[in-house]
Structures are given as structure tokens and as C-alpha cells.
C-alpha atoms as a PDB file:
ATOM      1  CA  UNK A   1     -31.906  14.646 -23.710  1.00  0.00           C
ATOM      2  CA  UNK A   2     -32.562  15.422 -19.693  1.00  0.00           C
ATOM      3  CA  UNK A   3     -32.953  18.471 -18.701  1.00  0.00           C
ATOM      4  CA  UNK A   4     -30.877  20.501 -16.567  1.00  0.00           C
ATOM      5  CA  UNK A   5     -33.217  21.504 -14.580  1.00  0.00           C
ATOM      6  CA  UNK A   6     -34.173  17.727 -13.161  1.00  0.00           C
ATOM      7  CA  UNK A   7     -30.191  17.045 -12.519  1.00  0.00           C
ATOM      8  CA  UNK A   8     -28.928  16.711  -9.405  1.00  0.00           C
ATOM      9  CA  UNK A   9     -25.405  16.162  -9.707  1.00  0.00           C
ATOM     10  CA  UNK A  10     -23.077  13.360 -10.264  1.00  0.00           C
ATOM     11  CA  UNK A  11     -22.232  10.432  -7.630  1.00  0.00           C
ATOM     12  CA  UNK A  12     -19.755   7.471  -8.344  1.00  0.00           C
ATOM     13  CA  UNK A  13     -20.320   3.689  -6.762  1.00  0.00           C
ATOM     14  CA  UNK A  14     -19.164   3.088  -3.753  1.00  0.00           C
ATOM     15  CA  UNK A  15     -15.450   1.893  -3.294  1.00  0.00           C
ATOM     16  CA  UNK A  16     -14.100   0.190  -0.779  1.00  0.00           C
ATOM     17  CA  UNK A  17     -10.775   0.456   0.373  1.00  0.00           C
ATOM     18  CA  UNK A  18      -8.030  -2.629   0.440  1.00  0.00           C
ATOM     19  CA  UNK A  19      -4.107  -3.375   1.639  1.00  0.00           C
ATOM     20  CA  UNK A  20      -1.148  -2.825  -0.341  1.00  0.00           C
ATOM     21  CA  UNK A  21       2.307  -3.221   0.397  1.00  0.00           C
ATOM     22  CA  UNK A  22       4.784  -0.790  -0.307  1.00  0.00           C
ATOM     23  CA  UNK A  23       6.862  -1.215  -3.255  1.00  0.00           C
ATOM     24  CA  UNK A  24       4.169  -3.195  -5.128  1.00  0.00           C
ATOM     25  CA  UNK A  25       0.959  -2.569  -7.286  1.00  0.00           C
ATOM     26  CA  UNK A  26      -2.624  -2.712  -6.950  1.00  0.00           C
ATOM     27  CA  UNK A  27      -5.190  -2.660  -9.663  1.00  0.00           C
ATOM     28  CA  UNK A  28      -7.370   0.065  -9.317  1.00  0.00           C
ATOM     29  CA  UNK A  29     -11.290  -0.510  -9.143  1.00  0.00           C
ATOM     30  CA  UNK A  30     -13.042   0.637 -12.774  1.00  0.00           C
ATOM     31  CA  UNK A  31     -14.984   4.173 -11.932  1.00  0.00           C
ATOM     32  CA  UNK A  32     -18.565   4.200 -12.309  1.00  0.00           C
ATOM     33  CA  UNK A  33     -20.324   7.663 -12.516  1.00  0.00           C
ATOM     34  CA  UNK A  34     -24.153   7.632 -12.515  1.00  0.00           C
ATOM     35  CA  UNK A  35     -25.906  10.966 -13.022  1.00  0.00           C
ATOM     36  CA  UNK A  36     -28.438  11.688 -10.194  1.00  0.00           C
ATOM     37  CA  UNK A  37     -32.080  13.893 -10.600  1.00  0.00           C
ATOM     38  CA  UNK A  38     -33.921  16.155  -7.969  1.00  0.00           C
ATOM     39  CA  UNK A  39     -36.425  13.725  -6.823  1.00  0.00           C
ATOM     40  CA  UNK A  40     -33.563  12.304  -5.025  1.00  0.00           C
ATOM     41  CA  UNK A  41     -35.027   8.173  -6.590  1.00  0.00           C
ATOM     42  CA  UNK A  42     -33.511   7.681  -9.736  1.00  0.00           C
ATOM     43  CA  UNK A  43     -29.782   7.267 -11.583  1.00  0.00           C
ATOM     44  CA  UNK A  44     -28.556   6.747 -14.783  1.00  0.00           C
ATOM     45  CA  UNK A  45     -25.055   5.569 -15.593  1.00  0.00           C
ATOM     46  CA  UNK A  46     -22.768   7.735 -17.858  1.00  0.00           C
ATOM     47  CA  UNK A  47     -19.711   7.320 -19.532  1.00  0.00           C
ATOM     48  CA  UNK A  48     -17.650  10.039 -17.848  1.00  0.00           C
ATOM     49  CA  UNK A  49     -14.138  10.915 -18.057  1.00  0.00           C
ATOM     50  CA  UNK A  50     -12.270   9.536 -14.970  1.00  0.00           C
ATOM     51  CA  UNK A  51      -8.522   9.700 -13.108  1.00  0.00           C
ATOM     52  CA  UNK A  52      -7.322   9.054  -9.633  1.00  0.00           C
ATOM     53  CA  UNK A  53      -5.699  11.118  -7.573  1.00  0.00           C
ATOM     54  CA  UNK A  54      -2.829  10.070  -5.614  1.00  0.00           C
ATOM     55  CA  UNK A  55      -0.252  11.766  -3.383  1.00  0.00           C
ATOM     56  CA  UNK A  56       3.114  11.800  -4.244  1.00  0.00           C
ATOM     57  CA  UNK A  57       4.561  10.847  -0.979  1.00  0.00           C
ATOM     58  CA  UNK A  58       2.126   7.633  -1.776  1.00  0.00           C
ATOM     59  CA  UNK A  59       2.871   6.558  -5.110  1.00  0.00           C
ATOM     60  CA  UNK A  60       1.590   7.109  -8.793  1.00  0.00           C
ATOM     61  CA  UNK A  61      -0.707   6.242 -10.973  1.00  0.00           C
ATOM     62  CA  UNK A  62      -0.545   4.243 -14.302  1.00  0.00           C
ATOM     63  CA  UNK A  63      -3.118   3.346 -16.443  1.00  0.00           C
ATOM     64  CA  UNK A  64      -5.369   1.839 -13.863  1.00  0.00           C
ATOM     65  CA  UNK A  65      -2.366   0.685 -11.669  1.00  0.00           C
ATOM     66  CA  UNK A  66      -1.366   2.431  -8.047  1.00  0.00           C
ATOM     67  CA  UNK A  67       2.142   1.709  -7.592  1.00  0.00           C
ATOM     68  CA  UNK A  68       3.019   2.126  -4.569  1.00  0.00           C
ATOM     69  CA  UNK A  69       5.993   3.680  -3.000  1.00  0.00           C
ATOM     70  CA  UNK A  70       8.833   1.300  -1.600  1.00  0.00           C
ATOM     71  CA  UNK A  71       9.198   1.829   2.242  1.00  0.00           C
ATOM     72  CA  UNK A  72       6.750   3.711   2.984  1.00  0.00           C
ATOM     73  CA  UNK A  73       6.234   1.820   6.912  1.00  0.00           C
ATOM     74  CA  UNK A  74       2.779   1.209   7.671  1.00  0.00           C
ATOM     75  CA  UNK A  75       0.243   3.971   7.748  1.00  0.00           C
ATOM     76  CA  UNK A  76      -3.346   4.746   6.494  1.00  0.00           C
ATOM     77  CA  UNK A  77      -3.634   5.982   3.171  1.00  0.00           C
ATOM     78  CA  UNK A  78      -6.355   8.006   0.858  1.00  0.00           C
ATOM     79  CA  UNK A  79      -6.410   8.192  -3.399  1.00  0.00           C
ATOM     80  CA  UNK A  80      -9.267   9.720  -4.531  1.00  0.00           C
ATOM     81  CA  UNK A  81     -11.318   8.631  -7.453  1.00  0.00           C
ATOM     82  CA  UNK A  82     -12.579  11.706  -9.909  1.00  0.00           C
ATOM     83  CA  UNK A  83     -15.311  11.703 -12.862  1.00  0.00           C
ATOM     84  CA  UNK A  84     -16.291  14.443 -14.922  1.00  0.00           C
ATOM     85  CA  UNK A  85     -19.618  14.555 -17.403  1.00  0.00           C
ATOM     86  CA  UNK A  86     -20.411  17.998 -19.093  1.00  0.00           C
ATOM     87  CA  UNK A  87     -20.531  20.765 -16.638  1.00  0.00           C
ATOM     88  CA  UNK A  88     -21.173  17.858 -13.468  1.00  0.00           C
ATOM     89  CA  UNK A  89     -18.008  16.533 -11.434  1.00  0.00           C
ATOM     90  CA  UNK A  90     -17.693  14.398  -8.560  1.00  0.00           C
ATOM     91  CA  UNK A  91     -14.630  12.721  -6.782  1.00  0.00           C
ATOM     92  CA  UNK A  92     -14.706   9.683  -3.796  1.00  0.00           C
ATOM     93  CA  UNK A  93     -11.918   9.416  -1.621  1.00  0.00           C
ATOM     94  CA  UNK A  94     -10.955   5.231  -1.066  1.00  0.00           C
ATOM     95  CA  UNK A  95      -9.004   4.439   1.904  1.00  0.00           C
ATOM     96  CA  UNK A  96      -5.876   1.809   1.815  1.00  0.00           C
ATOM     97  CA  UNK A  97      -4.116   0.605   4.509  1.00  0.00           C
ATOM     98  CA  UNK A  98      -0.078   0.500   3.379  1.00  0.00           C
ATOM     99  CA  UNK A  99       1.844  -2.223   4.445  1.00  0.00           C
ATOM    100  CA  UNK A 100       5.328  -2.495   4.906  1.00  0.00           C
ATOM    101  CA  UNK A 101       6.856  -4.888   2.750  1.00  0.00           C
ATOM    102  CA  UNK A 102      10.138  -4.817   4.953  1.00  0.00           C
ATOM    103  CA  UNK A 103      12.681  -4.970   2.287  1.00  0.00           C
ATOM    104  CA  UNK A 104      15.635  -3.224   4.786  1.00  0.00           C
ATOM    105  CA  UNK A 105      16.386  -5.358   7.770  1.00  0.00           C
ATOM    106  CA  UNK A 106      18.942  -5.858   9.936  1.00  0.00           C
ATOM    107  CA  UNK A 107      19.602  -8.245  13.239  1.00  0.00           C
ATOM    108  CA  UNK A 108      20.093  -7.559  17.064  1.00  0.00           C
ATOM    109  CA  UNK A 109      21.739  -9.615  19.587  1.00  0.00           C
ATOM    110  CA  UNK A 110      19.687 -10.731  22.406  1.00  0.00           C
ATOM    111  CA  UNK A 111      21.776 -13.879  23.279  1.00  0.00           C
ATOM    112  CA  UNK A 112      20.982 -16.759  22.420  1.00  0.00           C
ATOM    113  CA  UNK A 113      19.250 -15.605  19.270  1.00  0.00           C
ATOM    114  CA  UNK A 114      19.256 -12.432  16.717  1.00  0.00           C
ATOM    115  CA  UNK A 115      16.300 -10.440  16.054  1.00  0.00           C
ATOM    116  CA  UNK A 116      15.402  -9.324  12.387  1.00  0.00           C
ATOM    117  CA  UNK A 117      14.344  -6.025  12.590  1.00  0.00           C
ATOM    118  CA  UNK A 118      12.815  -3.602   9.856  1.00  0.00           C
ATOM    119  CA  UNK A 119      14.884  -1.000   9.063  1.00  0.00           C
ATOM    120  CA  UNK A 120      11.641   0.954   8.098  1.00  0.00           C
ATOM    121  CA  UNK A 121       8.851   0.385  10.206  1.00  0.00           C
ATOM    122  CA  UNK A 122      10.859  -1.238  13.047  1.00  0.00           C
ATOM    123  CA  UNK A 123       8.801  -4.114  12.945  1.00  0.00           C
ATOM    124  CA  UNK A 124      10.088  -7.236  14.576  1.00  0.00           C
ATOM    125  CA  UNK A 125       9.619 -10.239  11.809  1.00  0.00           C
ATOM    126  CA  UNK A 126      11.597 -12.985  12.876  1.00  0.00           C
ATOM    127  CA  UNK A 127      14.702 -14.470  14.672  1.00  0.00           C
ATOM    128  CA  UNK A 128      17.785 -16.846  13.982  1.00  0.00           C
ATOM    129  CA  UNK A 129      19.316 -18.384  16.408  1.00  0.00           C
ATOM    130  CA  UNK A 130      23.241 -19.094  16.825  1.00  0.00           C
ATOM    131  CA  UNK A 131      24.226 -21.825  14.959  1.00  0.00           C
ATOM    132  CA  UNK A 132      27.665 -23.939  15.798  1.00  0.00           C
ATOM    133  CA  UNK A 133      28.969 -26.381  14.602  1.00  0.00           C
ATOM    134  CA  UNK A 134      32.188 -28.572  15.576  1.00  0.00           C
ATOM    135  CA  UNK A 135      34.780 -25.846  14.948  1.00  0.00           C
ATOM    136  CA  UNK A 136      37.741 -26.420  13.052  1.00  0.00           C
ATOM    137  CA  UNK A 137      41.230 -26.823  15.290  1.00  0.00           C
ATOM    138  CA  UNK A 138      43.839 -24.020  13.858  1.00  0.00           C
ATOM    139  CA  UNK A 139      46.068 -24.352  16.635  1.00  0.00           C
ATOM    140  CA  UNK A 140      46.833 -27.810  18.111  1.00  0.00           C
ATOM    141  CA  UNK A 141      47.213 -27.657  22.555  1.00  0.00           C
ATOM    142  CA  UNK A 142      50.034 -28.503  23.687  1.00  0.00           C
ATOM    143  CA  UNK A 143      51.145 -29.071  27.395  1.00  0.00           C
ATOM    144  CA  UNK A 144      52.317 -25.412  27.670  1.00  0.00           C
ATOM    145  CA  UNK A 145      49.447 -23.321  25.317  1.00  0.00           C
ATOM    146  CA  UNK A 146      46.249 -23.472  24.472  1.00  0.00           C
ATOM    147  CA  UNK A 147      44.534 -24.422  21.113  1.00  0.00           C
ATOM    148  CA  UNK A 148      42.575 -22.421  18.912  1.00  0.00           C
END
């Protein structure tokens, strides 16, 4: 057993933050809590209890799953990873960038083509341009109208 009295606190690893797209799922890195003494040198790895901590307006956890929220746009984004062991806690905050995954669109005219547009974000992500083909006669001419 260590004593109290050589305990500095509790630290996690470090995590690095990643991309996710709204409306999907990323798989949450495993927590690893290492108690850490006074003399500021050595750490010892626990078995703590752990969670993550997500805003709402983000998403939710499950199990060791972030699912994200769909349409969200882009934006920076923070969950924060938490361990407890005994009467120590400590918490980590990971950064994620949030993608838009663009699932609303619609086009705009500009002539000789159509924009897609995100509904969301307002992202530009593609084009189509007009497409004809040899048209279909409904209406024959004749010497005094016009066809259609």
C-alpha cells in the first residue's frame, strides 16, 4: 500500500484529438489513469473508474462510442475524458474537429451549370451541368405556327 502522503494526484495519457463527421461515430480512445507521487519522477498505472463527457449540443456517448450529432456544420469541438481512483480524480479535455457530412443540399442556378449547396454549413460541394438531349416534337410546325 502507498502512502498518502507520497501521492500527488492522478494524471491520464495524453489524447489526441481526431475528425468526425456529423451524423456518424467514432470510437473513443481506452482511458489510462496513472497515479503520480511528490517527487514529481515516478507513475504507476491504476485501474480507475472512467466516462466521457460530452455536450449535448455535440452528441452522446455509448459504451465507448461518440455519436455524433447529424448536422451539426463544421466547428471545433471538446469531450472530456474523466477517471476516478479512491479519493484522486482527474479529467483531460480532447479536441475534435466536426465535419459536416452534408446530408441537406440543394442546387443554384448560375447558367450554364447548378451549384450543390449544403443546406447546413453552406458549403459548396459540387456542380451539374444542364444536360439536353434531342427533345421530343409535341407539336408538329406548320406554315402558319410554330412547333413545340
Amino acid at each position: 500500500m502507498i502512502p498518502k502522503s507520497q501521492i500527488a494526484g492522478l494524471t491520464l495519457n495524453n489524447y489526441y484529438g481526431g475528425q468526425v463527421y456529423s451524423g456518424s461515430s467514432l470510437p473513443l480512445p481506452e482511458i489510462k489513469a496513472f497515479l503520480t507521487f511528490k517527487d514529481g519522477v515516478t507513475a504507476l498505472p491504476v485501474e480507475a473508474t472512467t466516462s466521457w463527457q460530452v455536450n449535448a449540443e455535440l452528441g452522446h456517448v455509448e459504451g465507448s462510442t461518440l455519436i455524433v450529432n447529424a448536422n451539426l456544420g463544421n466547428r471545433e469541438a471538446t469531450v472530456q475524458a474523466q477517471a476516478a481512483f479512491g479519493d484522486y480524480t482527474a479529467s483531460q479535455d480532447v479536441s475534435l474537429s466536426v465535419r459536416c457530412s452534408h446530408e441537406k443540399t440543394h442546387f443554384v442556378n448560375q447558367g450554364a451549370y447548378h451549384d450543390k449547396v449544403c443546406d447546413i454549413c453552406g458549403e459548396t460541394i459540387g456542380y451539374q451541368s444542364h444536360e439536353w438531349d434531342e427533345g421530343k416534337i409535341t407539336k408538329e410546325a406548320t406554315e402558319d405556327q410554330e412547333g413545340v
